[in-house]
C-alpha atoms as a PDB file:
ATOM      1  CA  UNK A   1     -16.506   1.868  10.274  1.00  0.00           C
ATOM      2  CA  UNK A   2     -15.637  -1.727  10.328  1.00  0.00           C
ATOM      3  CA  UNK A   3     -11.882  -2.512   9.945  1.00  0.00           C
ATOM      4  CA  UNK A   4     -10.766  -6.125   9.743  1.00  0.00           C
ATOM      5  CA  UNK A   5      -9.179  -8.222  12.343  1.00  0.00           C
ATOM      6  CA  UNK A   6      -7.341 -11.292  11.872  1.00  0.00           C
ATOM      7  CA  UNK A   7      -8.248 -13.369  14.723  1.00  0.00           C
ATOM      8  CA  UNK A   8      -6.128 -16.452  16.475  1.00  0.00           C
ATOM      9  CA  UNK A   9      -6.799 -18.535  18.860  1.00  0.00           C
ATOM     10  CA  UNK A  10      -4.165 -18.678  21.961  1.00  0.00           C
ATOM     11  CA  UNK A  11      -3.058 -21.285  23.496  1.00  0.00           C
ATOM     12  CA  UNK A  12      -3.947 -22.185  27.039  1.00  0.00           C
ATOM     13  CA  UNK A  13      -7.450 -19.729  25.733  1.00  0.00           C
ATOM     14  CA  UNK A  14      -8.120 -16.723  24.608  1.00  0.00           C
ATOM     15  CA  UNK A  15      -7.782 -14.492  21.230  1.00  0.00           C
ATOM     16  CA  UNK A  16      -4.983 -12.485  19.783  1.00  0.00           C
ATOM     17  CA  UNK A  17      -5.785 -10.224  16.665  1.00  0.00           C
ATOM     18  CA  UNK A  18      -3.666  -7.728  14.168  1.00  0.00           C
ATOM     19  CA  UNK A  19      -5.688  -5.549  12.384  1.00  0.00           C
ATOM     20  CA  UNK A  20      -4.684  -5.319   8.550  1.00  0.00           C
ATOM     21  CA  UNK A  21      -5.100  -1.534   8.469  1.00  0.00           C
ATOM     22  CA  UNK A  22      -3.094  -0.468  12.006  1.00  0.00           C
ATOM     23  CA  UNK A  23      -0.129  -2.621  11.544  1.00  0.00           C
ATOM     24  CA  UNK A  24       1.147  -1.200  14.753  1.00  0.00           C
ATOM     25  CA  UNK A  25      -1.593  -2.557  17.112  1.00  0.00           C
ATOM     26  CA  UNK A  26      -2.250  -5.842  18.142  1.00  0.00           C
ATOM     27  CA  UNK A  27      -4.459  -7.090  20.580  1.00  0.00           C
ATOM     28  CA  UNK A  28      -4.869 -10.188  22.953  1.00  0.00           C
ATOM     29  CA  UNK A  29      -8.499 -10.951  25.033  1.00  0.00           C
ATOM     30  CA  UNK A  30     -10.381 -13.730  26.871  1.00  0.00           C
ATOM     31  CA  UNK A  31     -13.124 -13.347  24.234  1.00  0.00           C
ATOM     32  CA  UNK A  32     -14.030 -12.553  21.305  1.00  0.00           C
ATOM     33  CA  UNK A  33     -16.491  -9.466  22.728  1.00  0.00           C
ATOM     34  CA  UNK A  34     -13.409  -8.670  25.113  1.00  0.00           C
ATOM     35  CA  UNK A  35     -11.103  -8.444  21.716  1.00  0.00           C
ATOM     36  CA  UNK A  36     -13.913  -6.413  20.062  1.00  0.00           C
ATOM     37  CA  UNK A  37     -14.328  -3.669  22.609  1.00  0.00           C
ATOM     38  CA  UNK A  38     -10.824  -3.053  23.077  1.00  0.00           C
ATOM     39  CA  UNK A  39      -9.926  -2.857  19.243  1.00  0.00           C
ATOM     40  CA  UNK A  40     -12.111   0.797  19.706  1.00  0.00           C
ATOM     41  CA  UNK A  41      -9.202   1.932  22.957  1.00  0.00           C
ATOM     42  CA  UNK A  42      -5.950   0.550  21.004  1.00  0.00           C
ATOM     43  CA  UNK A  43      -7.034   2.906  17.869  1.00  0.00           C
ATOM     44  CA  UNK A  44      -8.011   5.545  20.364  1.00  0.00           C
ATOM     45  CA  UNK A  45      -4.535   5.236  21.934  1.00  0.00           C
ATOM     46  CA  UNK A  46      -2.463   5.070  18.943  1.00  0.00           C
ATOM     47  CA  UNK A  47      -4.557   7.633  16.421  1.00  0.00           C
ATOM     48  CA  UNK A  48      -5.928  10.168  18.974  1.00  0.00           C
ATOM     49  CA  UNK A  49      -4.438  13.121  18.401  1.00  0.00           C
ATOM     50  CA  UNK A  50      -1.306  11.438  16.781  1.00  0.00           C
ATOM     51  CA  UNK A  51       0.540  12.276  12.991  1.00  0.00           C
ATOM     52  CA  UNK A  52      -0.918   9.029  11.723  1.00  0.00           C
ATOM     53  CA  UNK A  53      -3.654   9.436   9.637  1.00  0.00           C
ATOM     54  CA  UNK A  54      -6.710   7.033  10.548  1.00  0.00           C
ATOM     55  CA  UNK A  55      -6.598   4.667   7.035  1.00  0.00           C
ATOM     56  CA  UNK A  56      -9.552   3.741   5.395  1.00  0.00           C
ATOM     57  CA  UNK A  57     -10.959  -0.457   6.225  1.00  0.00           C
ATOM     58  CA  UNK A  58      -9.950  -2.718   3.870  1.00  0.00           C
ATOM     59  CA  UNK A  59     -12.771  -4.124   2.498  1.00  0.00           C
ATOM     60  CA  UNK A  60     -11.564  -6.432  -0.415  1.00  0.00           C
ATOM     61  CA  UNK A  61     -11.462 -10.175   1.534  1.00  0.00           C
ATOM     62  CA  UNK A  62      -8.921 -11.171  -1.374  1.00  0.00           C
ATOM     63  CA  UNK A  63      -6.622  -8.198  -0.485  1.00  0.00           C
ATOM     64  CA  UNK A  64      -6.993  -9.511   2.803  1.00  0.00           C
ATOM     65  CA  UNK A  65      -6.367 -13.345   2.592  1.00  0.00           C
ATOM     66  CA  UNK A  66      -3.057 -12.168   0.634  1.00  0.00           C
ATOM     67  CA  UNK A  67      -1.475 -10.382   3.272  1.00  0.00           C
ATOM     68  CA  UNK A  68       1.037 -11.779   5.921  1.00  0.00           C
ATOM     69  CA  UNK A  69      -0.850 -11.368   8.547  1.00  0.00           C
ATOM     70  CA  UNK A  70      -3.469 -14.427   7.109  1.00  0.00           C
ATOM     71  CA  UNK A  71      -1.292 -17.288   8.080  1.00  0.00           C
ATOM     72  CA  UNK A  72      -5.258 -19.621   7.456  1.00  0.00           C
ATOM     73  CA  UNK A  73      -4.606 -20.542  10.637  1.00  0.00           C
ATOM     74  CA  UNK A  74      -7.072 -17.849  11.841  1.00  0.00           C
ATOM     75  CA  UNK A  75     -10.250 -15.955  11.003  1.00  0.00           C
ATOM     76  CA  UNK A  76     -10.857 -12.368   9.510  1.00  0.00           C
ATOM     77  CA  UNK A  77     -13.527 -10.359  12.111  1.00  0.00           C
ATOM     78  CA  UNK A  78     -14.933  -6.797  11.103  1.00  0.00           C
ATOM     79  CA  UNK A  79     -14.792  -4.877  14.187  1.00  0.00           C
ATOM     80  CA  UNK A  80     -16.817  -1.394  14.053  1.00  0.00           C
ATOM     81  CA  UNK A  81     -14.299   1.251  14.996  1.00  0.00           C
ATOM     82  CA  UNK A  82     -16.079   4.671  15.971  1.00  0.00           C
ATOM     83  CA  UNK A  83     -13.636   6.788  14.754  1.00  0.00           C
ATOM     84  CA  UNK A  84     -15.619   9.896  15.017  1.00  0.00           C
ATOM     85  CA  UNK A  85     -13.560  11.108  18.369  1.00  0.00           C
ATOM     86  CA  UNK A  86     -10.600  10.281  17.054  1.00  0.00           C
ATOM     87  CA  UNK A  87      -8.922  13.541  15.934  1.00  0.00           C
ATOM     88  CA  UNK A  88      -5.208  13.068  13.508  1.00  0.00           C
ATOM     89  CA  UNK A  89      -2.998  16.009  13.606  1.00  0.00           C
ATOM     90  CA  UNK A  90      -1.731  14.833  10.299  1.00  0.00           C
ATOM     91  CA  UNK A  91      -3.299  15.732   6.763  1.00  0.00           C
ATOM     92  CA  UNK A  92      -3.966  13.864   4.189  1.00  0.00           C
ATOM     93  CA  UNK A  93      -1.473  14.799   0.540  1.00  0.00           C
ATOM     94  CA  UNK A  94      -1.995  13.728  -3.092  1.00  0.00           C
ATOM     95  CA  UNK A  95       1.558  12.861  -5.169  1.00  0.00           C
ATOM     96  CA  UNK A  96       2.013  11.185  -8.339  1.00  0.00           C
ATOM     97  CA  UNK A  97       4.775   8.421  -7.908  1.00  0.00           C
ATOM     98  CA  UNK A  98       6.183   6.183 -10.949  1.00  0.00           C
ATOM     99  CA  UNK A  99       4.609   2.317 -10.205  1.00  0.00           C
ATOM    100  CA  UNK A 100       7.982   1.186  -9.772  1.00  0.00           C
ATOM    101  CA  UNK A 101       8.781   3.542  -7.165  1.00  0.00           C
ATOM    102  CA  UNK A 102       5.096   3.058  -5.489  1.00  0.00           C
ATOM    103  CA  UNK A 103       6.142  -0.929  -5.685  1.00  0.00           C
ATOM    104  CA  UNK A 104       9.581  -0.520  -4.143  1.00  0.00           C
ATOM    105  CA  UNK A 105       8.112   2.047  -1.305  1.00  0.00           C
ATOM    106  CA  UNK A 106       5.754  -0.539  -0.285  1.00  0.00           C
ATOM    107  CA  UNK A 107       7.951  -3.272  -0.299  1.00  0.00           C
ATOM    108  CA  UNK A 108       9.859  -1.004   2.004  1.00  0.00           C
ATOM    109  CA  UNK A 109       7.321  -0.242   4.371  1.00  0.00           C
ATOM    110  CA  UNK A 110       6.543  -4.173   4.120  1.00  0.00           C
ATOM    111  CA  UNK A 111       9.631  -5.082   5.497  1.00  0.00           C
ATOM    112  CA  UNK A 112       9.906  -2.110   7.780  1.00  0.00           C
ATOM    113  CA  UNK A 113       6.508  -2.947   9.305  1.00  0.00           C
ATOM    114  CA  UNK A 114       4.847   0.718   8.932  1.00  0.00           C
ATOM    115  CA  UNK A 115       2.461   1.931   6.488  1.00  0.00           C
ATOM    116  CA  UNK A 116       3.173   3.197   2.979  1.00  0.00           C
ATOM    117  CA  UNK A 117       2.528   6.972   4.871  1.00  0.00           C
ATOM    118  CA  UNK A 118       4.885   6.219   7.766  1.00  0.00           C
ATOM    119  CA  UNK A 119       8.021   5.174   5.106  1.00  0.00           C
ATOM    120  CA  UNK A 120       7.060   8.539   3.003  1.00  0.00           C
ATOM    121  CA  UNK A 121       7.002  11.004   6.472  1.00  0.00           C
ATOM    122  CA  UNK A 122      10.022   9.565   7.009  1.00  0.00           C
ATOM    123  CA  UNK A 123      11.606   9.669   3.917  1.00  0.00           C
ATOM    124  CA  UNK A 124      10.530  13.562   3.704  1.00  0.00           C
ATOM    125  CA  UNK A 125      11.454  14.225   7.073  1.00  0.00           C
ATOM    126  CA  UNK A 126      15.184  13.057   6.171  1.00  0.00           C
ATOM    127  CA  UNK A 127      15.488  14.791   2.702  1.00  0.00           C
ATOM    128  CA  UNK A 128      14.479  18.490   5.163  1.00  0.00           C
ATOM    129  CA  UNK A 129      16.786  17.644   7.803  1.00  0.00           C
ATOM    130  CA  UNK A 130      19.504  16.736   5.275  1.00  0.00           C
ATOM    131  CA  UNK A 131      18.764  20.190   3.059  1.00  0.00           C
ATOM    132  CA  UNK A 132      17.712  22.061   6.640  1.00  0.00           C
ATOM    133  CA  UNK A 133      21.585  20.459   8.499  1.00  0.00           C
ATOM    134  CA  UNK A 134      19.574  21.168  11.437  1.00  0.00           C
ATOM    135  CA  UNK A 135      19.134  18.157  12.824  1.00  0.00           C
ATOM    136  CA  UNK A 136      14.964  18.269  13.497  1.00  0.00           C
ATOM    137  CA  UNK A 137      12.153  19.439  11.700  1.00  0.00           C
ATOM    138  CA  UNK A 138       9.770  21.844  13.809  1.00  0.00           C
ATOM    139  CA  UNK A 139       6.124  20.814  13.454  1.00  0.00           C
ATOM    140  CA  UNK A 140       3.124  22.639  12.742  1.00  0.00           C
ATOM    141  CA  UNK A 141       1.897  22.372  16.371  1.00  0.00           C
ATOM    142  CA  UNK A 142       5.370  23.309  17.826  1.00  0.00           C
ATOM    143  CA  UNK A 143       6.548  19.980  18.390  1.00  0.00           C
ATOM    144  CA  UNK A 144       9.768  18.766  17.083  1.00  0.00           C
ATOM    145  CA  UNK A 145      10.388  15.457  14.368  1.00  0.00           C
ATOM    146  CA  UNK A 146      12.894  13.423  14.493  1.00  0.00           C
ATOM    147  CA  UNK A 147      13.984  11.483  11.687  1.00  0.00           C
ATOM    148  CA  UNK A 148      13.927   8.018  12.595  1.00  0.00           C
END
């Protein structure tokens, strides 16, 4: 799949990127192959076998030139992302949600620097440890949540 980039140019050389669609991961190389190849081991890293669910690229080049991260300073790269190893422990969940509550939890996750599903986890895992008083949330998998 081919996920965007938004590429910059360092100074004293090299690249640094953000990807639009893994707000967590950003990336610095020599060149722009260098950047490329290891876009494929930061989403590895950070979505192998993780609760994140791998999002879908954002295609729409408006969407993208309207997001933070495109200061025009920089260029947008698609970088092909096999994501066929890369296995989420987390599952995917359908809710209705009033606009103005959508709007407010993305603003939310905006500011917060996560993803629209990292602020609702959250929020969820907080609401079960406030009706559970016990402090964590056991997982599926026998791990243990934390709200953060």
């Amino acid at each position: 799949m081919h996920y965007p980039l938004y590429v910059h140019r360092r100074e004293g050389g090299g690249y640094r990127g953000s990807f639009a669609d893994f707000p967590a991961i950003e990336l610095a190389a020599n060149s722009l192959e260098d950047l490329a190849r290891d876009a494929q081991d930061a989403v590895q890293r950070v979505y192998g076998r993780s609760e994140h669910i791998m999002p879908e690229p954002t295609g729409d080049t408006a969407a993208l030139q309207a997001l933070d991260i495109d200061d025009g300073a920089g260029l947008w790269l698609f970088v092909d992302i096999d994501v066929t190893d890369i296995v989420s422990n987390s599952a995917w969940a359908q809710v209705s949600l009033s606009k103005s509550v959508l709007r407010a939890i993305d603003e939310a996750a905006r500011t917060a620097g996560i993803s629209r599903s990292a602020l609702i986890e959250r929020a969820c895992v907080r609401e079960l440890v406030r009706e559970g008083g016990s402090g964590t949330v056991a997982g599926l998998d026998g791990k243990i949540a934390e709200p953060t």
